[in-house]
N, C-alpha and C. Protein backbone atom coordinates (compact mmCIF):
# COMPACT_ATOMS: atom_id res chain seq x y z
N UNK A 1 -15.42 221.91 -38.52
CA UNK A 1 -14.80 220.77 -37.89
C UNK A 1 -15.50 220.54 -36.55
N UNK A 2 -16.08 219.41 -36.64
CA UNK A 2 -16.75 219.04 -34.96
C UNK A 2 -14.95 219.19 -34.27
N UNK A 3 -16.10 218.86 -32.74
CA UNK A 3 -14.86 218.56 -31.36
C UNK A 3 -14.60 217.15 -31.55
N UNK A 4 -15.18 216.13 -31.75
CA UNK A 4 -14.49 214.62 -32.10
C UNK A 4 -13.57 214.90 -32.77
N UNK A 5 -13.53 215.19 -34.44
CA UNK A 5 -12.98 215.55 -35.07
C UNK A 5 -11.78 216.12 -34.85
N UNK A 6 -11.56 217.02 -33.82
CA UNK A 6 -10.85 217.76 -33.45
C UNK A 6 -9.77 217.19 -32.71
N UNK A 7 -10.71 216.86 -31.42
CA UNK A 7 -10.02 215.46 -30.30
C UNK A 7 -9.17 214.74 -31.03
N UNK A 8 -9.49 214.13 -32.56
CA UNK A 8 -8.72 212.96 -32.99
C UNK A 8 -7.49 213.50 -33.25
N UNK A 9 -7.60 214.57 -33.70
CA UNK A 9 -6.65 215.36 -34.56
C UNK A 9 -5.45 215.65 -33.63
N UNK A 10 -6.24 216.34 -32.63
CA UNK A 10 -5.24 216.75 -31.31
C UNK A 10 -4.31 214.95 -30.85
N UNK A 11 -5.29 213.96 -30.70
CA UNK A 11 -4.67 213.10 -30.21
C UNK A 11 -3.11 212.58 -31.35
N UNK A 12 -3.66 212.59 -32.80
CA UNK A 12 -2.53 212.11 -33.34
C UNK A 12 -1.45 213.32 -33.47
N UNK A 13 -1.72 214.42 -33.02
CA UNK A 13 -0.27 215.31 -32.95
C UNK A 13 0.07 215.20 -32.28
N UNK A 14 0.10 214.53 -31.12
CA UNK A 14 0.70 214.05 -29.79
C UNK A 14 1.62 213.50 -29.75
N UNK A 15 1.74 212.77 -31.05
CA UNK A 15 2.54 211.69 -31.23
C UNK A 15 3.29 212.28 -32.56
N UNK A 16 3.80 213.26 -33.30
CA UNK A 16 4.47 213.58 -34.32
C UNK A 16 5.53 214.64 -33.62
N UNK A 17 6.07 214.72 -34.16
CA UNK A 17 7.73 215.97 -33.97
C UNK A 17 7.41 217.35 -35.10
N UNK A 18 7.44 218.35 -34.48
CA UNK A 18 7.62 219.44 -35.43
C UNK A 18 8.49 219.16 -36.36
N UNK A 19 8.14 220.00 -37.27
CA UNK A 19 8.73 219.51 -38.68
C UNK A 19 9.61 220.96 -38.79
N UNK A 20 8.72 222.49 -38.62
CA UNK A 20 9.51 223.27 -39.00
C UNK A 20 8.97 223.79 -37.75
N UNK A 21 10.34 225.29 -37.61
CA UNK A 21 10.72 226.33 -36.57
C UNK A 21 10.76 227.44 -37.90
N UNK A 22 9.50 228.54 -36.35
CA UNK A 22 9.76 230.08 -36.91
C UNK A 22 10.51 230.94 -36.25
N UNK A 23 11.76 231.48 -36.44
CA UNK A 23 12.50 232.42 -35.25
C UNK A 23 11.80 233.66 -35.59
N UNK A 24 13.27 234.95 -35.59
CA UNK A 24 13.39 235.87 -35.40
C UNK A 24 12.78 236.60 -36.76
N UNK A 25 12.60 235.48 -37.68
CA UNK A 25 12.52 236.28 -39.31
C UNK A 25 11.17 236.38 -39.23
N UNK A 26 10.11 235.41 -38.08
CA UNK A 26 9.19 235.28 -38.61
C UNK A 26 8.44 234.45 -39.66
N UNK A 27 6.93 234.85 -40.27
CA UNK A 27 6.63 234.37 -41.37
C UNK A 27 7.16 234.74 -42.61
N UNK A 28 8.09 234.10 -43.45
CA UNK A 28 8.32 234.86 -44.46
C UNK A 28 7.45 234.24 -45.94
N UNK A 29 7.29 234.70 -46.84
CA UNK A 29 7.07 233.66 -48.00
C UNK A 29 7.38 232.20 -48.12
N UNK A 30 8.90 231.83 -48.11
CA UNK A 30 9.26 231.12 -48.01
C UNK A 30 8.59 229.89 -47.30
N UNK A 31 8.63 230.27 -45.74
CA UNK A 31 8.46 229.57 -45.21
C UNK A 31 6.54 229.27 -44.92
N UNK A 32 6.10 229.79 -45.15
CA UNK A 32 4.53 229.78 -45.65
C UNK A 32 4.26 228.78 -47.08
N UNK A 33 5.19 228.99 -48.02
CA UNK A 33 5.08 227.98 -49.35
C UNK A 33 5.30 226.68 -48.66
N UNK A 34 6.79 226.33 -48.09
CA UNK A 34 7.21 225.02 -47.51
C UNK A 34 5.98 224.34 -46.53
N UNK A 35 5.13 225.18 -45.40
CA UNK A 35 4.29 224.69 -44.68
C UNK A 35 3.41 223.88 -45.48
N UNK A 36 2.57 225.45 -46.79
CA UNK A 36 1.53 224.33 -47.54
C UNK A 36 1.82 223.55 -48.22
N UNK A 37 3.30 223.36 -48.81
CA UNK A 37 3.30 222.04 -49.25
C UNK A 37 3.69 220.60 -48.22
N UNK A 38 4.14 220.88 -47.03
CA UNK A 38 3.96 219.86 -46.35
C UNK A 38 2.74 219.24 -45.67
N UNK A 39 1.45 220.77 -45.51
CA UNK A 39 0.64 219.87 -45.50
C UNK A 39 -0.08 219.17 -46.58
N UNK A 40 0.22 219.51 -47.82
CA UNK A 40 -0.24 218.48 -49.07
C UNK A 40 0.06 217.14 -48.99
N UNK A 41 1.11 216.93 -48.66
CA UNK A 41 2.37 216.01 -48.54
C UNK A 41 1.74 214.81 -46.87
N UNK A 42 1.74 215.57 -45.97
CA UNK A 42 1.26 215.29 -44.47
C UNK A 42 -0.36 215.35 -44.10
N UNK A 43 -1.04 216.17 -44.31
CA UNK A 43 -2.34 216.43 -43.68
C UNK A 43 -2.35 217.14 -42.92
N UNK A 44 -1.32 216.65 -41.58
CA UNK A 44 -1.38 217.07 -40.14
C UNK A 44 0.04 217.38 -39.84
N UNK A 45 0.04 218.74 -39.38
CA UNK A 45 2.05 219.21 -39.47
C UNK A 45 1.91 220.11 -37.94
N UNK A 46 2.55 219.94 -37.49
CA UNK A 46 2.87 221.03 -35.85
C UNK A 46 4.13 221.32 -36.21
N UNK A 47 4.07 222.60 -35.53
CA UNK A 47 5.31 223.56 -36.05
C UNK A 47 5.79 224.75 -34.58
N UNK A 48 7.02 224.70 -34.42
CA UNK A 48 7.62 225.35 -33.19
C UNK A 48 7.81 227.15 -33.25
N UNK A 49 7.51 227.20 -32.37
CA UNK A 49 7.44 228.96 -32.82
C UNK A 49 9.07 229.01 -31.39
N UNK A 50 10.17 229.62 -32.36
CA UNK A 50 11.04 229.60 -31.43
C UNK A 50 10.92 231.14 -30.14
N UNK A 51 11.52 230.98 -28.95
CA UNK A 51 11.42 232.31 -28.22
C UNK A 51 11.88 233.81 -28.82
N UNK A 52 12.67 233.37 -29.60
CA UNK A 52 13.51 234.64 -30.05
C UNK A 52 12.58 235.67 -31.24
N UNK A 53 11.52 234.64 -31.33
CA UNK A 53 10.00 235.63 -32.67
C UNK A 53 9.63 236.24 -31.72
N UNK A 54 8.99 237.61 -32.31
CA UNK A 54 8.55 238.40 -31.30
C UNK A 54 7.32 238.88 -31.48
N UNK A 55 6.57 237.68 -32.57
CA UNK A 55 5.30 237.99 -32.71
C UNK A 55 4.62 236.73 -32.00
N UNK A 56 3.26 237.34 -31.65
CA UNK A 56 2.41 236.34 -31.24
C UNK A 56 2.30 235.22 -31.83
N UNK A 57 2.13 233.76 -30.82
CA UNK A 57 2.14 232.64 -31.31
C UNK A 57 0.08 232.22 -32.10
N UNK A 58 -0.45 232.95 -30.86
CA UNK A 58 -1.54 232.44 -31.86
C UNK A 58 -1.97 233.45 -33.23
N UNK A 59 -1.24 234.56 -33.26
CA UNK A 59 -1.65 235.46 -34.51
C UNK A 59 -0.78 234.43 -35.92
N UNK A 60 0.24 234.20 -35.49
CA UNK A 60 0.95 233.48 -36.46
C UNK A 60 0.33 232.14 -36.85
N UNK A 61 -0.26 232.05 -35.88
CA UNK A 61 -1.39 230.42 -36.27
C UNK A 61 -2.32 231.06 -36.94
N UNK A 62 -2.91 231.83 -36.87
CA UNK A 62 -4.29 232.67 -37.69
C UNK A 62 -3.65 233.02 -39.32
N UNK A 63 -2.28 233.24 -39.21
CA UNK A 63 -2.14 233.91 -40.65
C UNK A 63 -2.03 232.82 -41.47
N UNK A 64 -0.91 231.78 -40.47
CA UNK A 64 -0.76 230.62 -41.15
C UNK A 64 -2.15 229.49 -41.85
N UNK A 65 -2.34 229.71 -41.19
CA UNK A 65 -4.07 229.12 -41.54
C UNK A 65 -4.91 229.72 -42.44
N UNK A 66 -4.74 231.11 -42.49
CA UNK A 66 -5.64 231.72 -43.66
C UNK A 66 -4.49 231.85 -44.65
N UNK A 67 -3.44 231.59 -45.04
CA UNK A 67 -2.17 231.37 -45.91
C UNK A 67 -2.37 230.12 -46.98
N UNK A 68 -2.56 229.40 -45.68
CA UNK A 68 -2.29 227.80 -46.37
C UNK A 68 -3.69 227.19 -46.80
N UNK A 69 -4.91 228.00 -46.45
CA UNK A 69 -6.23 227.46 -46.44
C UNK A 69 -6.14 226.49 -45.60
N UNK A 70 -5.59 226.12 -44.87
CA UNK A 70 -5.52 225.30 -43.68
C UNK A 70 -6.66 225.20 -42.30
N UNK A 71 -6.83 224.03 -41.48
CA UNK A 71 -7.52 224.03 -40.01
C UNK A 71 -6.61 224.76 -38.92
N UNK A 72 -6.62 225.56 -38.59
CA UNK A 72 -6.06 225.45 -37.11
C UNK A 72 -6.23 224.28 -36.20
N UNK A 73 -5.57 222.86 -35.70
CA UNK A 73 -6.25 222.33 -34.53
C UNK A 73 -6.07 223.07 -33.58
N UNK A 74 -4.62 223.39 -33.09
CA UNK A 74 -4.34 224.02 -32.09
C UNK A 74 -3.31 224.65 -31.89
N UNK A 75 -3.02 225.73 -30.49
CA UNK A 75 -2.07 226.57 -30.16
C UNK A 75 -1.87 225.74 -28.95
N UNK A 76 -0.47 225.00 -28.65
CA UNK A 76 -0.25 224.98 -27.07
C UNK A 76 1.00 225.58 -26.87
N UNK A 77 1.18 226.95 -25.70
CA UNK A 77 2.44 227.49 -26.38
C UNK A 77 3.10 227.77 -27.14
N UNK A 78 4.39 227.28 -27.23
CA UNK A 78 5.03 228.34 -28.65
C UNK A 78 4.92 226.88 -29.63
N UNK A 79 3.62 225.76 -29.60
CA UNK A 79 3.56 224.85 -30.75
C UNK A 79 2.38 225.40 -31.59
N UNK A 80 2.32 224.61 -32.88
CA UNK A 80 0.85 225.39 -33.12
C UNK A 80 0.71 223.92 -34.39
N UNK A 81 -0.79 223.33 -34.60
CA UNK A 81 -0.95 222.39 -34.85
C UNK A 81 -1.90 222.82 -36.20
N UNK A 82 -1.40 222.05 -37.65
CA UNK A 82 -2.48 222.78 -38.47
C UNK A 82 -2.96 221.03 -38.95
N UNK A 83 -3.98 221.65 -39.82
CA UNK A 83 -4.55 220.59 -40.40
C UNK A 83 -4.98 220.64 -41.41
N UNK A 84 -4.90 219.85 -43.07
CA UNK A 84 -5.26 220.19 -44.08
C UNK A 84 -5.65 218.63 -44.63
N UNK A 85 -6.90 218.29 -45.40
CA UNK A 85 -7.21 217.04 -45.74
C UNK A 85 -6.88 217.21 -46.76
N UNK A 86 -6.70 215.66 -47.05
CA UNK A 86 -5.92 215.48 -48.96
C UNK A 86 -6.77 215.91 -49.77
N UNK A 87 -6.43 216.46 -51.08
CA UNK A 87 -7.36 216.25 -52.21
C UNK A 87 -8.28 215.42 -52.63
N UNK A 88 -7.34 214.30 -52.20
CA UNK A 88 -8.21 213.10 -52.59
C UNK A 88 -8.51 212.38 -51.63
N UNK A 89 -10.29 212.06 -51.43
CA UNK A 89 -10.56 211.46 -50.48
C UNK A 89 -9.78 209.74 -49.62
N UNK A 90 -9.52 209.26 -51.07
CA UNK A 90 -9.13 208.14 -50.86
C UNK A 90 -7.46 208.11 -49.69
N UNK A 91 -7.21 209.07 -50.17
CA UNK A 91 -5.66 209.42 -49.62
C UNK A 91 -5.36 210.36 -48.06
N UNK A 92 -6.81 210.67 -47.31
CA UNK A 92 -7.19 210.79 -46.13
C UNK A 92 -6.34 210.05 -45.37
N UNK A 93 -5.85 210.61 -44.37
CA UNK A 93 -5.58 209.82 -42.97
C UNK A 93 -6.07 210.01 -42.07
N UNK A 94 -6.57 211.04 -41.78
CA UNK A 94 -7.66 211.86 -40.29
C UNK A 94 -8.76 211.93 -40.97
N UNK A 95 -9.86 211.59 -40.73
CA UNK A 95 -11.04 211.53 -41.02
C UNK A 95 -11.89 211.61 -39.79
């Protein structure tokens, strides 16, 4: 992924609402299935890491990302921004 690429990406999560929160349970299965299918569904998903997890916010972005086959865009605090392009080219929104 270039830094344009990236930039864009960052800019349109600027503008979306977390979709899901990880507490105290962590990553579980569960909630690792629900991510990759929202980003099938989304492309681009940011997700809240609540205070009460007591694991690292960017390790949980690393697993999540090698989980989901996913981009990392980014970690800002306890947010963390992934990125996954559609299957189908035509059905792209971040490009």
């Amino acid at each position: 992924m270039t830094s344009k690429q990236r930039a864009i990406l960052k800019g349109a999560a600027m503008k979306i609402q977390p979709i899901f929160q990880i507490g105290k349970g962590s990553l579980t299965p569960e909630i690792t299935t629900a991510i990759a299918e929202a980003l099938e569904a989304r492309e681009l998903i940011k997700i809240n890491v609540l205070k009460n997890c007591l694991d690292d916010t960017n390790v949980i972005a690393q697993m999540l990302a090698e989980r989901t086959h996913s981009t990392l865009v980014q970690v800002i605090g306890k947010k963390i921004v992934l990125y996954k392009p559609a299957a189908d080219p035509k059905g792209r929104k971040y490009e």
